[in-house]
PDB file of N, CA and C in Angstrom:
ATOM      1  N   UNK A   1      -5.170  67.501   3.615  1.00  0.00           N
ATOM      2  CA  UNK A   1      -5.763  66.464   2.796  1.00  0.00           C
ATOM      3  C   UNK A   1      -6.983  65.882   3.494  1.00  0.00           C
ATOM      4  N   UNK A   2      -8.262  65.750   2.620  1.00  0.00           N
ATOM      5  CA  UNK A   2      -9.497  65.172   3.000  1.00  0.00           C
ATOM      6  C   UNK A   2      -9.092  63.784   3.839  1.00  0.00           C
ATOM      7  N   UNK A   3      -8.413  62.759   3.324  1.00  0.00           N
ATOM      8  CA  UNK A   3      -7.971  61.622   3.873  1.00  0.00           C
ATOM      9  C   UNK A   3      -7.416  61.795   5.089  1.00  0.00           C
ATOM     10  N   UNK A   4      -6.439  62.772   5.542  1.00  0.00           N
ATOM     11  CA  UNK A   4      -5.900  62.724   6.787  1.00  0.00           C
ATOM     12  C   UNK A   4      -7.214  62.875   7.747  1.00  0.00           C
ATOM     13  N   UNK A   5      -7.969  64.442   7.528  1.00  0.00           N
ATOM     14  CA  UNK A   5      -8.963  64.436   8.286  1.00  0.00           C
ATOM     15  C   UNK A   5      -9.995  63.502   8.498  1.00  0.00           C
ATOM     16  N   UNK A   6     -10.379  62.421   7.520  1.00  0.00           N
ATOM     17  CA  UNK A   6     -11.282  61.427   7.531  1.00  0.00           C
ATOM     18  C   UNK A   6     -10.608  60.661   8.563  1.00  0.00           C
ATOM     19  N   UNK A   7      -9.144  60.310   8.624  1.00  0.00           N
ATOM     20  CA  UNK A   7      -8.112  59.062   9.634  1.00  0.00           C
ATOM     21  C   UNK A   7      -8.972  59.617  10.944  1.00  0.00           C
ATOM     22  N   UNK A   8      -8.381  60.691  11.219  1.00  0.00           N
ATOM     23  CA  UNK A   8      -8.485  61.863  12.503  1.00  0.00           C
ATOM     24  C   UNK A   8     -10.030  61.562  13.024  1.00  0.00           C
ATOM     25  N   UNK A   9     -10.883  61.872  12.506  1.00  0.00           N
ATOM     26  CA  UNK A   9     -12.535  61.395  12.749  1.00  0.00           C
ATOM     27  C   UNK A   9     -12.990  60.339  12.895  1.00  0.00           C
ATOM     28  N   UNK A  10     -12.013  59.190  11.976  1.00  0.00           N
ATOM     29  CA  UNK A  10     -12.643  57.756  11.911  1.00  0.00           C
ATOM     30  C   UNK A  10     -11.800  57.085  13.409  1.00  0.00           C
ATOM     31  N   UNK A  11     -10.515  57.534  13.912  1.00  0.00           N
ATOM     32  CA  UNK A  11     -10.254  57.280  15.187  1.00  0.00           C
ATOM     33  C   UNK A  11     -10.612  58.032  16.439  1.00  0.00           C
ATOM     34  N   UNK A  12     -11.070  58.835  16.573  1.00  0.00           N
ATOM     35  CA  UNK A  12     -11.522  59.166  17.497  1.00  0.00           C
ATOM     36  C   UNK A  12     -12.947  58.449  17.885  1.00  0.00           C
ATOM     37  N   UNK A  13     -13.566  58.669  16.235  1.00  0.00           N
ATOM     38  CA  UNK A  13     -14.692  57.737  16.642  1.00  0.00           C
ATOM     39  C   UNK A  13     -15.187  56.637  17.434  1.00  0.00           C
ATOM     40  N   UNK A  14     -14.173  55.734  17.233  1.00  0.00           N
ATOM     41  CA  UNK A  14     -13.553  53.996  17.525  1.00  0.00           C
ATOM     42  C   UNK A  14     -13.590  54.515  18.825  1.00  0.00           C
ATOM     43  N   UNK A  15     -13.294  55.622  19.471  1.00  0.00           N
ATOM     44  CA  UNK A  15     -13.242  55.890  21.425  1.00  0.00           C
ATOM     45  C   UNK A  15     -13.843  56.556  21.530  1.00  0.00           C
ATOM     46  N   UNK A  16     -15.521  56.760  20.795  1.00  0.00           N
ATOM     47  CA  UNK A  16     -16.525  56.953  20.788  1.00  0.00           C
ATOM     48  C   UNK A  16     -16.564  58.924  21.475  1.00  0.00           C
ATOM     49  N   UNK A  17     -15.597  59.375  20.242  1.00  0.00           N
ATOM     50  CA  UNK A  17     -15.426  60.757  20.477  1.00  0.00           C
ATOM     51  C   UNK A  17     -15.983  61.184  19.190  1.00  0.00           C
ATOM     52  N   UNK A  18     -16.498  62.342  19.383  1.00  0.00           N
ATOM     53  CA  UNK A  18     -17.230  63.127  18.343  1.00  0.00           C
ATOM     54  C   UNK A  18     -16.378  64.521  18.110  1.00  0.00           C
ATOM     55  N   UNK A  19     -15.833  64.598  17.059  1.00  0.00           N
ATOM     56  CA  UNK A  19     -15.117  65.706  17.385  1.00  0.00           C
ATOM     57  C   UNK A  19     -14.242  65.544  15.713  1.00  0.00           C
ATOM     58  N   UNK A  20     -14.943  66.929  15.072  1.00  0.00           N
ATOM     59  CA  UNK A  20     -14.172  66.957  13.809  1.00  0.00           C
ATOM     60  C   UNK A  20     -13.382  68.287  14.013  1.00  0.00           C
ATOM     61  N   UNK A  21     -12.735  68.494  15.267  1.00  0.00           N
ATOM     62  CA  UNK A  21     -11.631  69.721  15.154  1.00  0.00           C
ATOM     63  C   UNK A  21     -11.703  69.424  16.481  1.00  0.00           C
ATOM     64  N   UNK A  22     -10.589  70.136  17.676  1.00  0.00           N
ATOM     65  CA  UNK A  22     -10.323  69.828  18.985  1.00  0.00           C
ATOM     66  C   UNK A  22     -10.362  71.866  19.434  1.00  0.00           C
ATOM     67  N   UNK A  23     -11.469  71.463  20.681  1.00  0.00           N
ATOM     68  CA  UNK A  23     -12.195  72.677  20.920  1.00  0.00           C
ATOM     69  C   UNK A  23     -12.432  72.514  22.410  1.00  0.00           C
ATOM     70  N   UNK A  24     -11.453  72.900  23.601  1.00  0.00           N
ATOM     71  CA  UNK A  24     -12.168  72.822  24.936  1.00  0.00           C
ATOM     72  C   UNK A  24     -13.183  73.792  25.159  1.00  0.00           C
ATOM     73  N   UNK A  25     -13.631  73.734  26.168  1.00  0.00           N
ATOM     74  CA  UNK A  25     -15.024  73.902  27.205  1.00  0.00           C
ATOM     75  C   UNK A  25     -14.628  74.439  28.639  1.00  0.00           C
ATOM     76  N   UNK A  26     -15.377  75.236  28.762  1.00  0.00           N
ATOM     77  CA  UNK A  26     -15.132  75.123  30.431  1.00  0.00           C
ATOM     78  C   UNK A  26     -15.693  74.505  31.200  1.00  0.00           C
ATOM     79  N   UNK A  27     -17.199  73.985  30.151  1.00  0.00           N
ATOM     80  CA  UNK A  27     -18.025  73.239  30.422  1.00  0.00           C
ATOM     81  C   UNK A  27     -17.768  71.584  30.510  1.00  0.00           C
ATOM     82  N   UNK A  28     -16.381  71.437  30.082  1.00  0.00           N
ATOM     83  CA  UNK A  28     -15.843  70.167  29.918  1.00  0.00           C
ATOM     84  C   UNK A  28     -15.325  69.798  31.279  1.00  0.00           C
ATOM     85  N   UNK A  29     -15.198  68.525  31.909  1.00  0.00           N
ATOM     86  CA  UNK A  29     -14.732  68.536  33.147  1.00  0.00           C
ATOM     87  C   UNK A  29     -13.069  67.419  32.905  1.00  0.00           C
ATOM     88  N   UNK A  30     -12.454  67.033  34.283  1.00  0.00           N
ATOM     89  CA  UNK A  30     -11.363  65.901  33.496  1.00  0.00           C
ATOM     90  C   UNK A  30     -11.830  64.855  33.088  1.00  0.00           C
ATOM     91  N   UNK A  31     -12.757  64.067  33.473  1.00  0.00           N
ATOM     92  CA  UNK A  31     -13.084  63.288  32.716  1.00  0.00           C
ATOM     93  C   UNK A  31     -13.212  63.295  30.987  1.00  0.00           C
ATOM     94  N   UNK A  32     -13.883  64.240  30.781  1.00  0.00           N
ATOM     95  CA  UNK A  32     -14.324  64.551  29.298  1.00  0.00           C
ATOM     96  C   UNK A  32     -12.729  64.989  28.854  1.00  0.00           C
ATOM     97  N   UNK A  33     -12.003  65.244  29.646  1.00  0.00           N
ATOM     98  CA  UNK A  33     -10.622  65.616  29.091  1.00  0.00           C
ATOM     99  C   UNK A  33      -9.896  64.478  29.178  1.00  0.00           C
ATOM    100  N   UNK A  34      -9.393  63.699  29.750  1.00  0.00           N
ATOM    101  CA  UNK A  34      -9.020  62.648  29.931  1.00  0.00           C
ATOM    102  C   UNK A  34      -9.756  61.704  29.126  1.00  0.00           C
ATOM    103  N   UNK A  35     -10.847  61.104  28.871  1.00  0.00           N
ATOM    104  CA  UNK A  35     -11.078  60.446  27.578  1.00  0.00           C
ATOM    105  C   UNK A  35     -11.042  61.152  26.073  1.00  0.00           C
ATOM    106  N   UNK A  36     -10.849  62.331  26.322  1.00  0.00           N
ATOM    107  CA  UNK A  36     -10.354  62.718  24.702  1.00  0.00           C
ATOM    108  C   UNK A  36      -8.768  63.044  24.335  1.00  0.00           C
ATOM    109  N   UNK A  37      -8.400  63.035  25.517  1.00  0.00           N
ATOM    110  CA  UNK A  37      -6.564  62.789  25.775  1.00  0.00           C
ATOM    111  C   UNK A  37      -6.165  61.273  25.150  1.00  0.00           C
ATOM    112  N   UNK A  38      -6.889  60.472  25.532  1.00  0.00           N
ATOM    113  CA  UNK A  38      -6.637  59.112  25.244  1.00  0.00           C
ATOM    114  C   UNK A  38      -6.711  58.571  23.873  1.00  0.00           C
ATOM    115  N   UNK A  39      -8.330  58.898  23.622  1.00  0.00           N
ATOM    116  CA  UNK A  39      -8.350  58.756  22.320  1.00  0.00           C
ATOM    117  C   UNK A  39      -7.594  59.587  21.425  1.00  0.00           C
ATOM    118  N   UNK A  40      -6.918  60.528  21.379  1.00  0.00           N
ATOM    119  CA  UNK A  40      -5.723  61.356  20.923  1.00  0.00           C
ATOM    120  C   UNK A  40      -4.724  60.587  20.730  1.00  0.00           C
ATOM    121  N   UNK A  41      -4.475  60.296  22.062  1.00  0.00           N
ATOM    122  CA  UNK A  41      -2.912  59.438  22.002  1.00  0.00           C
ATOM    123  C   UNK A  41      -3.705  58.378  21.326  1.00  0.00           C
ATOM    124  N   UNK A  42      -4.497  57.379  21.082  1.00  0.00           N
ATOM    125  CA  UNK A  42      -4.436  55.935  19.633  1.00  0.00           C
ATOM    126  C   UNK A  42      -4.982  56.775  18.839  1.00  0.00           C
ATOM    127  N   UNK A  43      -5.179  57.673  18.313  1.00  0.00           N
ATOM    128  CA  UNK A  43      -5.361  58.544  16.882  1.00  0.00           C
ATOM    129  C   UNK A  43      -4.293  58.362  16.227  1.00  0.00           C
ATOM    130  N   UNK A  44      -3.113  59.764  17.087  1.00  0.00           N
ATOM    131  CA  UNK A  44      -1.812  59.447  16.720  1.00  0.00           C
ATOM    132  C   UNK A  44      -1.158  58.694  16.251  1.00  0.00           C
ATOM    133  N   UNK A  45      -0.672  57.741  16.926  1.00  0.00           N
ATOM    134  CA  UNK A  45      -0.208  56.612  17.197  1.00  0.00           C
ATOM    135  C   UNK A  45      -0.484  55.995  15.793  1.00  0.00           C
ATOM    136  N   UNK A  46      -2.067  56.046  15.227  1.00  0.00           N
ATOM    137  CA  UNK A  46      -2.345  55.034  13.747  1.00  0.00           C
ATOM    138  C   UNK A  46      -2.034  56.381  13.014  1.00  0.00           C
ATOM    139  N   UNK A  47      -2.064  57.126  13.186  1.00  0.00           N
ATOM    140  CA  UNK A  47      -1.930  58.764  12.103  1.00  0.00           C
ATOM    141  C   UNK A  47      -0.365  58.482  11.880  1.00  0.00           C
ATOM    142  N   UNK A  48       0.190  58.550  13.211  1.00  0.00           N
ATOM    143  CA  UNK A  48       1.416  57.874  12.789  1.00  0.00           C
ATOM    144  C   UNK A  48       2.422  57.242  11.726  1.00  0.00           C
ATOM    145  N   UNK A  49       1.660  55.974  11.847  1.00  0.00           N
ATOM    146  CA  UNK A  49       1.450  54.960  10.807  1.00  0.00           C
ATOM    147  C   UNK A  49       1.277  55.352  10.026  1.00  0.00           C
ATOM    148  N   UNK A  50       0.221  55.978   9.336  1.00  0.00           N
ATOM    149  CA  UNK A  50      -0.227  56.139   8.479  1.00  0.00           C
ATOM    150  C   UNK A  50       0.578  56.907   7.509  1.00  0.00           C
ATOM    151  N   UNK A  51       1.305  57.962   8.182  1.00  0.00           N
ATOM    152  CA  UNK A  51       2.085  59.193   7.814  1.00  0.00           C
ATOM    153  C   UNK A  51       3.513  58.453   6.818  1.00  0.00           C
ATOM    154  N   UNK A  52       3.321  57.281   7.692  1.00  0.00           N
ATOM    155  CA  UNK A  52       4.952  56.455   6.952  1.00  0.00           C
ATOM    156  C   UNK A  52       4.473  55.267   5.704  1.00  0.00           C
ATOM    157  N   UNK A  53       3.647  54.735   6.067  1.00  0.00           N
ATOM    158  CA  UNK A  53       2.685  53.836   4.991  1.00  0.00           C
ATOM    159  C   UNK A  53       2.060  55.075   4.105  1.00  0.00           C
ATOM    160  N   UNK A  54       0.681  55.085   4.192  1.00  0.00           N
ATOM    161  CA  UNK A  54      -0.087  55.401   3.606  1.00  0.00           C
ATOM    162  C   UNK A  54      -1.663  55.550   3.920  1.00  0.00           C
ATOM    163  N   UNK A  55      -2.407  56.743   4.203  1.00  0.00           N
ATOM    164  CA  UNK A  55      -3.480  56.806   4.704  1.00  0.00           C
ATOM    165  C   UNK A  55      -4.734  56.091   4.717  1.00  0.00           C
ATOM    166  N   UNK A  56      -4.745  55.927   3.349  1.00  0.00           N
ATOM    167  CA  UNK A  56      -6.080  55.361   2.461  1.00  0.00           C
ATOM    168  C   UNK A  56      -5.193  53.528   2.890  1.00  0.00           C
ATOM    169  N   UNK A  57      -4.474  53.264   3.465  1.00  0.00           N
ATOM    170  CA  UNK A  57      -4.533  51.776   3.936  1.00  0.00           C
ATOM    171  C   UNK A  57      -5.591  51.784   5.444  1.00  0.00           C
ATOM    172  N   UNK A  58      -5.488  52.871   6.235  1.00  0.00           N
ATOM    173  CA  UNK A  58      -6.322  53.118   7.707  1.00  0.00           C
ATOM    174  C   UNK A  58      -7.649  53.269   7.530  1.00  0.00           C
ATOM    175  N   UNK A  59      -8.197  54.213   6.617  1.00  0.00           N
ATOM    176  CA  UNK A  59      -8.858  54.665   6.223  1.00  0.00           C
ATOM    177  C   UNK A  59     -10.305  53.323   6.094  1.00  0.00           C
ATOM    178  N   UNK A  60     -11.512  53.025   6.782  1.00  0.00           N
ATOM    179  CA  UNK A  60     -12.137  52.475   6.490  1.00  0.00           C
ATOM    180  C   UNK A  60     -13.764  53.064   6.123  1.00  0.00           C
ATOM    181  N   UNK A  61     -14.161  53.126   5.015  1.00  0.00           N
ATOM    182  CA  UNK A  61     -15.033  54.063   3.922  1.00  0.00           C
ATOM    183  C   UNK A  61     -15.138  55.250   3.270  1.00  0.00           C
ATOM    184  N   UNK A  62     -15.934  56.105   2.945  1.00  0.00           N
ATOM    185  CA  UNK A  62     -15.364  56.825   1.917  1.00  0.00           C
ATOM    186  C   UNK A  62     -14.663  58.347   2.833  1.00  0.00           C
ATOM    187  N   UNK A  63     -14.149  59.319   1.668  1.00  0.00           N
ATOM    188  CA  UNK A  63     -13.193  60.311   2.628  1.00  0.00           C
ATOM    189  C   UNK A  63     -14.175  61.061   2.817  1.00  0.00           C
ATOM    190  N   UNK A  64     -14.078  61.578   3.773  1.00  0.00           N
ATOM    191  CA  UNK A  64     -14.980  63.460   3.874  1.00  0.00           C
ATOM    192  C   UNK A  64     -14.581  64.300   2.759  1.00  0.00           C
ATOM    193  N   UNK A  65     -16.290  64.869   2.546  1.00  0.00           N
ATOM    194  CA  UNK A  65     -15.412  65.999   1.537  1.00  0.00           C
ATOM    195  C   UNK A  65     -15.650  67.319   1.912  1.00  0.00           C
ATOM    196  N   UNK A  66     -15.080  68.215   1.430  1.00  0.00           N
ATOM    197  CA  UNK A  66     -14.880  69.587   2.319  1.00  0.00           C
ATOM    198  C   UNK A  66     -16.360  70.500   2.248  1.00  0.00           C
ATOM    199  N   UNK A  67     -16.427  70.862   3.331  1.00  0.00           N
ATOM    200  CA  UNK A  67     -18.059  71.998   3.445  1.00  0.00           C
ATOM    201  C   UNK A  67     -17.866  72.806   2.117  1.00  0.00           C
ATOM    202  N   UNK A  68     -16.908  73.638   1.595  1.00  0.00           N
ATOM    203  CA  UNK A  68     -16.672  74.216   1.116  1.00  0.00           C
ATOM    204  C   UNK A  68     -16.221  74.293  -0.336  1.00  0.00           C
ATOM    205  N   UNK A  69     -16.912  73.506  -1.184  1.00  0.00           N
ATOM    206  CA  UNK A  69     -16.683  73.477  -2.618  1.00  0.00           C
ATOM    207  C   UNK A  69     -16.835  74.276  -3.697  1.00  0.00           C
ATOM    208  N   UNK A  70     -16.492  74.547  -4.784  1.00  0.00           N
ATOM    209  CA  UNK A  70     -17.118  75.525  -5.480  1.00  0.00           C
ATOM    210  C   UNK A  70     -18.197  74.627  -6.334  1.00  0.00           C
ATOM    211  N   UNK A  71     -18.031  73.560  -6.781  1.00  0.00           N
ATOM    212  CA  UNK A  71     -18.937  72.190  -7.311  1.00  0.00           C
ATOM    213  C   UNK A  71     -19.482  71.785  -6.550  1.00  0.00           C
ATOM    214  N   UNK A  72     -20.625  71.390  -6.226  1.00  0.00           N
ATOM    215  CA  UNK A  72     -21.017  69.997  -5.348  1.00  0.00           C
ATOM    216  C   UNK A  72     -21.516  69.017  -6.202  1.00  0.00           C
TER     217      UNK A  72
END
């Protein structure tokens, strides 16, 4: 669902991670691993939530919509 992936992007964001899919590096060091470990774990944590509530309550603006439409 567009909404889950929008949660997933809009928290990572908040720990100022860029990252619309999870992709190591070798070029990545621990640091860069360790702050995207973190922001993972409070992703979760509200994905969590969300999973038992309801997404579109986390959710703050509109959803992503998929690269891949047959409409645009």
């Amino acid at each position: 669902m567009a909404v889950f992936k929008t949660l997933f992007q809009q928290q990572m964001l908040k720990s100022n991670i860029i990252i619309p899919w999870i992709s190591q590096s070798f070029s990545h060091k621990d640091r860069e691993l360790d702050l995207t470990l973190n922001a993972l774990k409070n992703t979760l944590l509200i994905y969590s939530k969300a999973l038992k509530r309801t997404p579109n309550y986390f959710v703050q603006g509109p959803i992503v919509k998929p690269v891949f439409r047959k409409y645009n």
